[in-house]
N, C-alpha and C. Protein backbone atom coordinates (compact mmCIF):
# COMPACT_ATOMS: atom_id res chain seq x y z
N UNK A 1 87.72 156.55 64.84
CA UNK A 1 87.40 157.13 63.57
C UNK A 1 88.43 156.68 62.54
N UNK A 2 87.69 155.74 61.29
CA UNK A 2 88.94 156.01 60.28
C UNK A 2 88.85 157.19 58.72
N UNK A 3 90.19 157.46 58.68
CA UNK A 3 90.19 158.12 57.63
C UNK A 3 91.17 158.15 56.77
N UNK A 4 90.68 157.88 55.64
CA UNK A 4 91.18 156.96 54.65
C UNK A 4 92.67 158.11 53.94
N UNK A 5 94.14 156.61 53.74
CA UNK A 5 95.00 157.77 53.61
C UNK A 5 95.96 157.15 52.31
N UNK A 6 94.99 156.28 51.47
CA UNK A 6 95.78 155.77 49.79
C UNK A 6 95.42 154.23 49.71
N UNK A 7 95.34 154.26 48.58
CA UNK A 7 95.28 152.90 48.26
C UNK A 7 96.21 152.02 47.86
N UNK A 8 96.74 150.97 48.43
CA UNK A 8 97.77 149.76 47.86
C UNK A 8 97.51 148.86 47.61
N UNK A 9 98.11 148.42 46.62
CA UNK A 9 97.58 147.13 45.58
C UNK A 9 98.47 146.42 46.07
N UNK A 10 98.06 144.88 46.20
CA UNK A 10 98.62 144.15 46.97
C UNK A 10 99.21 142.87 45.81
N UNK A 11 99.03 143.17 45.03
CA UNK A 11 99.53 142.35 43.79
C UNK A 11 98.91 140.95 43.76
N UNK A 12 97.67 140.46 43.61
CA UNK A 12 97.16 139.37 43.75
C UNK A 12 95.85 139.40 43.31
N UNK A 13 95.28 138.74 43.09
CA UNK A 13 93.82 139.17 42.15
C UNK A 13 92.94 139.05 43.24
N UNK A 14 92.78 138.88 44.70
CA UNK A 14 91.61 139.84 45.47
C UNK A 14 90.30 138.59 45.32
N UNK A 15 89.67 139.06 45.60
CA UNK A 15 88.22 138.13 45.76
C UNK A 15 87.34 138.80 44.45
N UNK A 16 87.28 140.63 45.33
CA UNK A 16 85.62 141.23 44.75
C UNK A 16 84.83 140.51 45.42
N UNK A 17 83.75 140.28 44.48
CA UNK A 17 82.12 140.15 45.43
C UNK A 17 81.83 138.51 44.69
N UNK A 18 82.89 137.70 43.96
CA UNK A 18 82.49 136.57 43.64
C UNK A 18 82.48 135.42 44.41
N UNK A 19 81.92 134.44 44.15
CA UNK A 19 81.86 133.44 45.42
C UNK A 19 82.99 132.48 45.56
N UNK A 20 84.09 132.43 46.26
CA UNK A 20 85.01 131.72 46.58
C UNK A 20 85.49 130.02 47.01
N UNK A 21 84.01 129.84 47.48
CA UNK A 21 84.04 128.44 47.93
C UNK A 21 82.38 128.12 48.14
N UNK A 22 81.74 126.88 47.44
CA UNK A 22 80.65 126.06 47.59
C UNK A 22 80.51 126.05 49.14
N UNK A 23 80.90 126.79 50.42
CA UNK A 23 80.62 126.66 51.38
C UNK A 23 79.98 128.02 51.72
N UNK A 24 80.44 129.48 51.06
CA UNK A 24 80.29 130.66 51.13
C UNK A 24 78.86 130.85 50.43
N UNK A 25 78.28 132.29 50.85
CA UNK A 25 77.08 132.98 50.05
C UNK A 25 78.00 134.01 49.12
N UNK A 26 77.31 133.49 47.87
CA UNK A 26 77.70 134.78 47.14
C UNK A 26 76.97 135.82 47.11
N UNK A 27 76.91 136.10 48.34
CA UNK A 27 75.75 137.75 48.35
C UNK A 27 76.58 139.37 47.86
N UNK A 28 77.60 139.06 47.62
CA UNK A 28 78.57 140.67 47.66
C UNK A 28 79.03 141.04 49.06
N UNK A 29 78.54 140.48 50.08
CA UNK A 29 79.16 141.19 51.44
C UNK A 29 80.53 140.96 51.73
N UNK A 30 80.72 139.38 52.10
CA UNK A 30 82.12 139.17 52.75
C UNK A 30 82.87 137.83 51.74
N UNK A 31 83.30 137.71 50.51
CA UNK A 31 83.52 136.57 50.23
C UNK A 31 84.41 135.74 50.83
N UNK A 32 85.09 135.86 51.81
CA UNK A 32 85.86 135.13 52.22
C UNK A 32 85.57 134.86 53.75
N UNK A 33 84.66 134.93 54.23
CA UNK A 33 83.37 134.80 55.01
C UNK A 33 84.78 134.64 56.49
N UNK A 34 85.56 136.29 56.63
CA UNK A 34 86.40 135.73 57.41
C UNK A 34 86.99 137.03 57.98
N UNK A 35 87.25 137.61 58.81
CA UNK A 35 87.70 138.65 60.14
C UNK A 35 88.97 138.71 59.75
N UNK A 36 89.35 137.93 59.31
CA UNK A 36 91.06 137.62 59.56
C UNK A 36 91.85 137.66 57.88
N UNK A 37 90.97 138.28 57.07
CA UNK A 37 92.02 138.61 55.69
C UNK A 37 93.02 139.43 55.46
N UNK A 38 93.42 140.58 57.14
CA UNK A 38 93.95 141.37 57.10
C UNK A 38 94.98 141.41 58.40
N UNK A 39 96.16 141.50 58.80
CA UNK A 39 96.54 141.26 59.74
C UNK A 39 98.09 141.95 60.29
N UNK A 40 97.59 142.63 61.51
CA UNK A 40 98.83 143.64 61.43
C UNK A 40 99.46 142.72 62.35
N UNK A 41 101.40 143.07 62.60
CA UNK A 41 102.16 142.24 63.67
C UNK A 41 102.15 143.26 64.32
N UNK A 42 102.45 142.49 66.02
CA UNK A 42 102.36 143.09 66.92
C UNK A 42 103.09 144.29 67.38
N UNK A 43 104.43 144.26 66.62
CA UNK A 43 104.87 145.23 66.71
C UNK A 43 104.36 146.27 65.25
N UNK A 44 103.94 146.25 64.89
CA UNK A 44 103.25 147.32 63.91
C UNK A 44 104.17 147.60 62.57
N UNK A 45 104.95 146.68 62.56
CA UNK A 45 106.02 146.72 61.33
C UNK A 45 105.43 146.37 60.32
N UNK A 46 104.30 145.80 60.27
CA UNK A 46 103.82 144.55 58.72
C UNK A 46 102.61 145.09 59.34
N UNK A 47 101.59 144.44 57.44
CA UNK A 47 100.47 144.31 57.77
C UNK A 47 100.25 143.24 56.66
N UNK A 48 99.98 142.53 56.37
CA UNK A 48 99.55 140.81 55.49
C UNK A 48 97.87 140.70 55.19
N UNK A 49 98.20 140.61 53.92
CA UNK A 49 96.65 140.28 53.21
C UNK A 49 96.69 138.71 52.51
N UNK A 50 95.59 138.30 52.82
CA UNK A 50 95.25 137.25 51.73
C UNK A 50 94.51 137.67 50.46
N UNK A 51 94.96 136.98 49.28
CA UNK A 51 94.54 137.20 48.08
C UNK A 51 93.76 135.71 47.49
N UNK A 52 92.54 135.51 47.89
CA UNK A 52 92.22 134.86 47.36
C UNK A 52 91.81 133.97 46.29
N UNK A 53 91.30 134.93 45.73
CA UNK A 53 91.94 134.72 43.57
C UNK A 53 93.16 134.36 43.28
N UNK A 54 94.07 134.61 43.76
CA UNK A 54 95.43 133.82 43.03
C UNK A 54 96.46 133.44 44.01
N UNK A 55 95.43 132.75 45.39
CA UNK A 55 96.02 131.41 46.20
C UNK A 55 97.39 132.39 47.00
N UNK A 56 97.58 133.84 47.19
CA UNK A 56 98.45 133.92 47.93
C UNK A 56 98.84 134.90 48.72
N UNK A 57 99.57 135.49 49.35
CA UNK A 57 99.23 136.06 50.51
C UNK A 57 100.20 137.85 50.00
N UNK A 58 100.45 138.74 50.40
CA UNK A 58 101.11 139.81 50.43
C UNK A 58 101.28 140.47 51.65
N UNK A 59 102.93 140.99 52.14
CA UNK A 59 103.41 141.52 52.99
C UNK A 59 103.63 142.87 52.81
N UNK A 60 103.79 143.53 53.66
CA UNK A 60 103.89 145.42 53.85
C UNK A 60 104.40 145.87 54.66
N UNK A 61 105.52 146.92 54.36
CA UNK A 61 106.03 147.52 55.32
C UNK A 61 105.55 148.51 55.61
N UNK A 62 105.24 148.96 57.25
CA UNK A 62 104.46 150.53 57.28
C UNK A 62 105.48 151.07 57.66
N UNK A 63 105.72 152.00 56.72
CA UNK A 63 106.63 153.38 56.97
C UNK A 63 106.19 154.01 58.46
N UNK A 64 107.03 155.31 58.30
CA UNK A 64 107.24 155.80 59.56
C UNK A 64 105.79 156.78 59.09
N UNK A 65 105.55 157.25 58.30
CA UNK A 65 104.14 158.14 58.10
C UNK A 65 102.95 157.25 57.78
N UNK A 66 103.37 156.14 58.46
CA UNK A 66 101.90 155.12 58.10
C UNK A 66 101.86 154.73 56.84
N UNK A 67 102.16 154.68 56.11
CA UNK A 67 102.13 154.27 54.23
C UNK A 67 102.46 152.96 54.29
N UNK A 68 102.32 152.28 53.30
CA UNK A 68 102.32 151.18 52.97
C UNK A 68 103.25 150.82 51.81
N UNK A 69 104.45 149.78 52.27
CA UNK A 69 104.93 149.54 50.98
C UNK A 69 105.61 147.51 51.02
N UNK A 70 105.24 147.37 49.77
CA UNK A 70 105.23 145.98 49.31
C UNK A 70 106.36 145.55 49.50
N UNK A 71 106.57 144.09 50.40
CA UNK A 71 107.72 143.97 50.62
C UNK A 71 107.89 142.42 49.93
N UNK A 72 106.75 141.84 50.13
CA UNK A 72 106.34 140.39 49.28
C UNK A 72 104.80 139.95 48.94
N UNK A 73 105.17 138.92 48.19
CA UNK A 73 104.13 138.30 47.57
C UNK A 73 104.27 136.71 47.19
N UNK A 74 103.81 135.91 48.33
CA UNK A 74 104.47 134.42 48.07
C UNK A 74 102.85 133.61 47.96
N UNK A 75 102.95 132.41 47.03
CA UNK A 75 101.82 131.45 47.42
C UNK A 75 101.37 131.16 48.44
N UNK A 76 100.36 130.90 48.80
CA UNK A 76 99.67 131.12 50.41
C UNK A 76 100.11 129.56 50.74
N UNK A 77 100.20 128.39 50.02
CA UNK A 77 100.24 127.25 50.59
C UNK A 77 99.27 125.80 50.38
N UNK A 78 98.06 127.05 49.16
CA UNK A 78 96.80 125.92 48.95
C UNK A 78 95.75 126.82 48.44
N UNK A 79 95.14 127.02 48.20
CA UNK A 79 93.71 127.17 48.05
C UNK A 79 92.86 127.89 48.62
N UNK A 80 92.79 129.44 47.68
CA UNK A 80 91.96 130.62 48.25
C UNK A 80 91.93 130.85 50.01
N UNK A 81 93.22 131.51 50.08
CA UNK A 81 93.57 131.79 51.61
C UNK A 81 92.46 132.91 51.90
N UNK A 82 91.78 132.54 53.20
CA UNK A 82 90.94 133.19 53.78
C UNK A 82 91.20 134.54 55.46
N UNK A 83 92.43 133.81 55.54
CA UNK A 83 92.79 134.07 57.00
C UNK A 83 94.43 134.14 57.49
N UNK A 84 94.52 135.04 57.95
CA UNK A 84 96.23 135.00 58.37
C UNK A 84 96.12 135.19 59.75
N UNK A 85 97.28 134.95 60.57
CA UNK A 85 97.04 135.25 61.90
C UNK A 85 98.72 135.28 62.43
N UNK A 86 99.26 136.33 62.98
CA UNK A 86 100.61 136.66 63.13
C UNK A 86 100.75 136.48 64.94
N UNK A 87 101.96 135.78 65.13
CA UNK A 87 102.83 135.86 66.36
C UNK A 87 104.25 135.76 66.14
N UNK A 88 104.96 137.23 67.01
CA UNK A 88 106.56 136.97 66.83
C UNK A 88 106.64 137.14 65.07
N UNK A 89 107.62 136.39 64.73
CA UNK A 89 107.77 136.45 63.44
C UNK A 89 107.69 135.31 63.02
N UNK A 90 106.22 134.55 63.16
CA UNK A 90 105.23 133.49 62.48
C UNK A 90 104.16 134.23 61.99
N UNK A 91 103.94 133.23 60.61
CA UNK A 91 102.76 134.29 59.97
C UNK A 91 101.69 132.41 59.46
N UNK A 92 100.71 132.26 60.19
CA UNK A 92 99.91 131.44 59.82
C UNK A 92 98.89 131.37 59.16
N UNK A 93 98.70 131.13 57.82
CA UNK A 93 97.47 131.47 56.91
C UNK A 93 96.40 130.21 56.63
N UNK A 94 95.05 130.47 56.69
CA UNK A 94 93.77 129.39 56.33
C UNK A 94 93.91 129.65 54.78
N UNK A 95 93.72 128.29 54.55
CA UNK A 95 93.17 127.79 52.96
C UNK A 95 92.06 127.01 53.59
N UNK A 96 91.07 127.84 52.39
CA UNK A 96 89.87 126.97 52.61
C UNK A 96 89.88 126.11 51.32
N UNK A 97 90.76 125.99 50.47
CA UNK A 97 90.68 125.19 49.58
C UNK A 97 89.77 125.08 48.57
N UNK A 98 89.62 123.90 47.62
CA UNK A 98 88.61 124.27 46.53
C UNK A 98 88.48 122.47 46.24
N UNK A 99 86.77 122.77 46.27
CA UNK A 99 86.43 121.28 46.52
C UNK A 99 86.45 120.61 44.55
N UNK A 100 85.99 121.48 43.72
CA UNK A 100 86.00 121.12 42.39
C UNK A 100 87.48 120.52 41.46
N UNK A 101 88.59 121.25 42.69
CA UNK A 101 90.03 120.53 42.18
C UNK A 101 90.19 119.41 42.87
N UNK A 102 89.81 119.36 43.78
CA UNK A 102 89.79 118.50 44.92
C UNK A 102 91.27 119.02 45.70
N UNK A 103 91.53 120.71 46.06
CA UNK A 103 92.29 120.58 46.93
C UNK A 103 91.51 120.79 48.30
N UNK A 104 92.33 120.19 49.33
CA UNK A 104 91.76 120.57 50.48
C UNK A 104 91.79 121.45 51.37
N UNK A 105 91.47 121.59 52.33
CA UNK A 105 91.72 122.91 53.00
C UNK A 105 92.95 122.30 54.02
N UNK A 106 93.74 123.75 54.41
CA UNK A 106 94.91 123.60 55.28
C UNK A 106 95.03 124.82 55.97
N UNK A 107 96.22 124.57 56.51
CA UNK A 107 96.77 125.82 57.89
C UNK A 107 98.19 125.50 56.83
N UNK A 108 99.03 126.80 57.18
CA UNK A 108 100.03 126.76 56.44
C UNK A 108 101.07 127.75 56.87
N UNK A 109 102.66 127.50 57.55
CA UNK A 109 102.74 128.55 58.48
C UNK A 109 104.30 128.70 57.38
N UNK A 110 104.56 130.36 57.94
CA UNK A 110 106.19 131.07 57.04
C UNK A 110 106.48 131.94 58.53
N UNK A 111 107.83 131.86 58.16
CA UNK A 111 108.34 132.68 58.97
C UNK A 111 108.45 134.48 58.18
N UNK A 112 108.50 135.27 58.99
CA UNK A 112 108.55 136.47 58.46
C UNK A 112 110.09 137.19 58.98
N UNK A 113 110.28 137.75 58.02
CA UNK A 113 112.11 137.85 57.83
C UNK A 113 111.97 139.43 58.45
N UNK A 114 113.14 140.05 58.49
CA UNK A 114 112.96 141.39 58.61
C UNK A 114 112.87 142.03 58.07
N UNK A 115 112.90 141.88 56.79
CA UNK A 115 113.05 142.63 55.76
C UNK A 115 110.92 142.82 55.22
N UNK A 116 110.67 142.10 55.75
CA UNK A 116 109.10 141.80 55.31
C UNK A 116 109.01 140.44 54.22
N UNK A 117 110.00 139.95 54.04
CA UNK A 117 109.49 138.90 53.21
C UNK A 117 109.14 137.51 54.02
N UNK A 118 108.66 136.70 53.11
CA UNK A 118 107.79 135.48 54.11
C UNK A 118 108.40 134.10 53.12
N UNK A 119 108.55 133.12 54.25
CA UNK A 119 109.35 132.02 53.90
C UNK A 119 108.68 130.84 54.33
N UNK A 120 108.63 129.90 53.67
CA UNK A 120 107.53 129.04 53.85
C UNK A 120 107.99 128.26 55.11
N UNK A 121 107.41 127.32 55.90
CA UNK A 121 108.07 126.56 56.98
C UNK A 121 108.01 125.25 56.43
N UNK A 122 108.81 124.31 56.21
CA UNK A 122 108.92 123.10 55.86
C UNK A 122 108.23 122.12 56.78
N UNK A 123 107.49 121.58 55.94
CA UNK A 123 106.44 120.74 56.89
C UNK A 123 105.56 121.40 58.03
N UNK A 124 105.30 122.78 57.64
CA UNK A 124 104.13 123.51 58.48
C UNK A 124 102.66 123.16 57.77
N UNK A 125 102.63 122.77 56.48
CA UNK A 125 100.72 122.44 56.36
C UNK A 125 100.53 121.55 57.12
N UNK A 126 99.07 121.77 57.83
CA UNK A 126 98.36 120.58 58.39
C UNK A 126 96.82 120.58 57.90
N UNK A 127 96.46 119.59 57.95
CA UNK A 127 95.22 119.61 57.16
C UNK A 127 93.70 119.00 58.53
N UNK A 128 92.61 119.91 58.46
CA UNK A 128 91.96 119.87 59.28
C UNK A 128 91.13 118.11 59.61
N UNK A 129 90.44 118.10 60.27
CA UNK A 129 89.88 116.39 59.96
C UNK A 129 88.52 116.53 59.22
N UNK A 130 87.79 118.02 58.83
CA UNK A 130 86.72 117.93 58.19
C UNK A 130 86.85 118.32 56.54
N UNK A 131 86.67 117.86 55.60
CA UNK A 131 87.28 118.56 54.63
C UNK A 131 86.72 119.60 54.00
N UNK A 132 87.01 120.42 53.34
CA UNK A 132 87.05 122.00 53.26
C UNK A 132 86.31 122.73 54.24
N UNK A 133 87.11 122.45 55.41
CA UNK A 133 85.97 123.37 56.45
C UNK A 133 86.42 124.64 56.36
N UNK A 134 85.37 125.42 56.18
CA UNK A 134 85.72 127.04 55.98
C UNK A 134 85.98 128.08 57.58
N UNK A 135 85.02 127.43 58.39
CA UNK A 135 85.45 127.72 59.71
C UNK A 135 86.22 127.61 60.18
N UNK A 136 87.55 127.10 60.02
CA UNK A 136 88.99 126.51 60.19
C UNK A 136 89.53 127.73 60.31
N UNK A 137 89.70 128.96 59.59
CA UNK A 137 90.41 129.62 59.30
C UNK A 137 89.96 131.09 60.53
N UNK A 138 88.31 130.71 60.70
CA UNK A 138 87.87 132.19 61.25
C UNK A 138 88.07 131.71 62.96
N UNK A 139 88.76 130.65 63.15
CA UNK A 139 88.85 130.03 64.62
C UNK A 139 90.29 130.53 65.04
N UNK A 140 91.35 131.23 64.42
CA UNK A 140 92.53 131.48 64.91
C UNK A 140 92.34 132.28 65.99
């Protein structure tokens, strides 16, 4: 059962119900056509959103009463991040990219500090062999 206990703004302009990528339906259901926009670590310290509208990701610390509080907010790495996926203190995010700029889609990995902030990994993008594959991201 869930039951709902506040809302946190994750500082990033979000999707809504608009269409994100020439690969997606813009029906209002899922714009980021992806399981993985939300992602707690294993030890339950963080929870990480992608912000797709403004290319970047946000970190959270859960208090001891479950609450939520902002610990960062860094560029995802590329192009309307769809997907995060956490191990240890690696935090790996999908860009599905945007075919009209001509960026492409990538994987893009940060380390996560203790404090909750996220640090990019030098030379962690890799770029898939299909270009803007949107399924890239829902395969973690």
């Amino acid at each position: 059962m869930l039951t709902f206990t506040g809302h946190y703004p994750t500082y990033g302009k979000g999707t809504g119900t608009r269409k994100v990528s020439s690969v997606t339906a813009n029906d209002g259901i899922d714009p980021l056509v992806s399981q993985g926009s939300l992602s707690l670590s294993r030890d339950g310290r963080f929870l990480f959103a992608v912000n797709a509208g403004s290319h970047s990701i946000s970190s959270f610390i859960i208090n001891d009463s479950g609450g939520l509080v902002l610990a960062d907010v860094k560029p995802s790495g590329g192009a309307q991040p769809n997907s995060v996926t956490v191990f240890d203190d690696l935090l790996y995010v999908s860009n599905v990219g945007n075919s009209a700029d001509r960026i492409t889609s990538n994987i893009t990995g940060f380390r996560i500090e203790d404090n909750g902030c996220l640090t990019y990994i030098p030379g962690s993008t890799h770029y898939p062999s299909l270009r803007n594959s949107s399924s890239y991201g829902s395969s973690f």
